[in-house]
Protein backbone atom coordinates (compact mmCIF):
# COMPACT_ATOMS: atom_id res chain seq x y z
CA UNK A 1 0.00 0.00 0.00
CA UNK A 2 2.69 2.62 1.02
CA UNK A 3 4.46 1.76 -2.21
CA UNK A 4 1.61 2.34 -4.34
CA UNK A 5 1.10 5.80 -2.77
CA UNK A 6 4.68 6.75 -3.39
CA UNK A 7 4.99 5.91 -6.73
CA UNK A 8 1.18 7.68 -7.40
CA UNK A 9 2.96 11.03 -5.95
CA UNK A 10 5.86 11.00 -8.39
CA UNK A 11 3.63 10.03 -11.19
CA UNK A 12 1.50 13.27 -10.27
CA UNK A 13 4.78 15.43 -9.24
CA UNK A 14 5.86 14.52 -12.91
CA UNK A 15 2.93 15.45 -14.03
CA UNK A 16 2.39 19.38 -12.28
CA UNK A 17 5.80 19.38 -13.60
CA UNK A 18 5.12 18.36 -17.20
CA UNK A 19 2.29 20.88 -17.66
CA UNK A 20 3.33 23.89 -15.49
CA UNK A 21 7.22 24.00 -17.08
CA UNK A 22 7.78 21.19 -20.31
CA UNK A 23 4.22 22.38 -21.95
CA UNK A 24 4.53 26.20 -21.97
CA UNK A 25 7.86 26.25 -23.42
CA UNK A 26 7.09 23.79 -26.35
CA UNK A 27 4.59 26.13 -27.23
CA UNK A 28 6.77 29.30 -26.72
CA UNK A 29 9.20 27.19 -29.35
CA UNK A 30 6.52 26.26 -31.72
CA UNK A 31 4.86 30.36 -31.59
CA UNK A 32 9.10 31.64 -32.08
CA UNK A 33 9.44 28.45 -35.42
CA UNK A 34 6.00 29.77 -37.43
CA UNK A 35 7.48 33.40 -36.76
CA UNK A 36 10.78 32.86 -38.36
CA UNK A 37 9.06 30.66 -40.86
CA UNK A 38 6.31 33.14 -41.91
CA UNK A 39 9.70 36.33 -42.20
CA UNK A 40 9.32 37.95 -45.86
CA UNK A 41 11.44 40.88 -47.36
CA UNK A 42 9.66 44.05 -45.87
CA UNK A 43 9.29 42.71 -42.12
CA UNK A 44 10.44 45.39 -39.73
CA UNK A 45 12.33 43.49 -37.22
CA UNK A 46 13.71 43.58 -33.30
CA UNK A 47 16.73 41.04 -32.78
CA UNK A 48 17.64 39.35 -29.63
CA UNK A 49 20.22 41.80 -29.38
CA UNK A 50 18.00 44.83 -29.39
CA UNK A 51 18.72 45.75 -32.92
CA UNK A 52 15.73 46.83 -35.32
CA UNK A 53 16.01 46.80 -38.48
CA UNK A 54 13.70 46.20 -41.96
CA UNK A 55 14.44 42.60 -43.79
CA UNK A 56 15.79 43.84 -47.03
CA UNK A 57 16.94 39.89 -48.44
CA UNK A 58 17.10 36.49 -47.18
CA UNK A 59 17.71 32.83 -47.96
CA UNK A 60 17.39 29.81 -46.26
CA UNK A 61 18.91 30.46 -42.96
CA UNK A 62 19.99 34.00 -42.94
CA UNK A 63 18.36 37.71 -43.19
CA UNK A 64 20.29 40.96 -44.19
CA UNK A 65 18.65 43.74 -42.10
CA UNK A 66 18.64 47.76 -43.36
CA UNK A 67 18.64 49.48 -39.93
CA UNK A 68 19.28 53.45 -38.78
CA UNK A 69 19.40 56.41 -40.84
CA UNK A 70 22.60 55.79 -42.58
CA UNK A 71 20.75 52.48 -43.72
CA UNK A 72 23.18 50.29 -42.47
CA UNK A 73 23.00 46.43 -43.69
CA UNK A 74 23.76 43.81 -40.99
CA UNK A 75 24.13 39.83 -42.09
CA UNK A 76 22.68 37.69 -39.38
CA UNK A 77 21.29 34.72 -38.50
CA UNK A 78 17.59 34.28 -39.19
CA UNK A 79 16.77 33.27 -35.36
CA UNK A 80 18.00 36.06 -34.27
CA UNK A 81 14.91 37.53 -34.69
CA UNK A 82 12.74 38.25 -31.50
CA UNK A 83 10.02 40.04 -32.72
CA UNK A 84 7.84 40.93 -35.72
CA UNK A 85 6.00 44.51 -35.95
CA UNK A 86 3.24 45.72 -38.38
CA UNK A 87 4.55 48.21 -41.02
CA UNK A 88 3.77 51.92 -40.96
CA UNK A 89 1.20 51.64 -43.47
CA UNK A 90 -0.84 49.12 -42.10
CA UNK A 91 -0.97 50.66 -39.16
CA UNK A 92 -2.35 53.45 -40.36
CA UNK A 93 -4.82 51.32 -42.50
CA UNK A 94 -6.18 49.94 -38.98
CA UNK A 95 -6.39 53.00 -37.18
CA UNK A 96 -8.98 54.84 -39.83
């Protein structure tokens, strides 16, 4: 009897631990995969770094981002991107 009861309150620790820590980060990973899969030319950008920047070209694995005033092009990796914003336009498209 007192084994049985053990081994139900590891099965159940497992399991709090499963779906308050191993579930919420798969589907952090899976949100952060369709966002680098869905990038396209145009995309303004934020990097893990803190860099923003507009996707001017791409291939397979990388990005080349225009960023600042001076329009400065920076080669990096394409998960390096954190974040995704609207553009200007359709921004303004929603507001009106």
């Amino acid at each position: 009897m007192q084994g049985g009861v053990n081994i139900l309150l590891w099965v159940l620790i497992f399991g709090v631990f499963y779906f308050f820590l191993i579930m919420p980060e798969q589907k952090k990973q899976k949100k952060l995969k369709n966002m680098i899969e869905g990038l396209k030319i145009g995309d303004n950008v934020m990097t893990r770094s803190g860099i923003y920047g507009k996707i001017i070209d791409m291939n397979e694995n990388s990005i080349i981002l225009e960023t600042g005033p001076d329009k400065v092009k920076i080669s990096m990796a394409k998960y390096s991107v954190s974040s995704v914003f609207e553009k200007e336009e359709n921004k303004e498209e929603n507001n009106e």
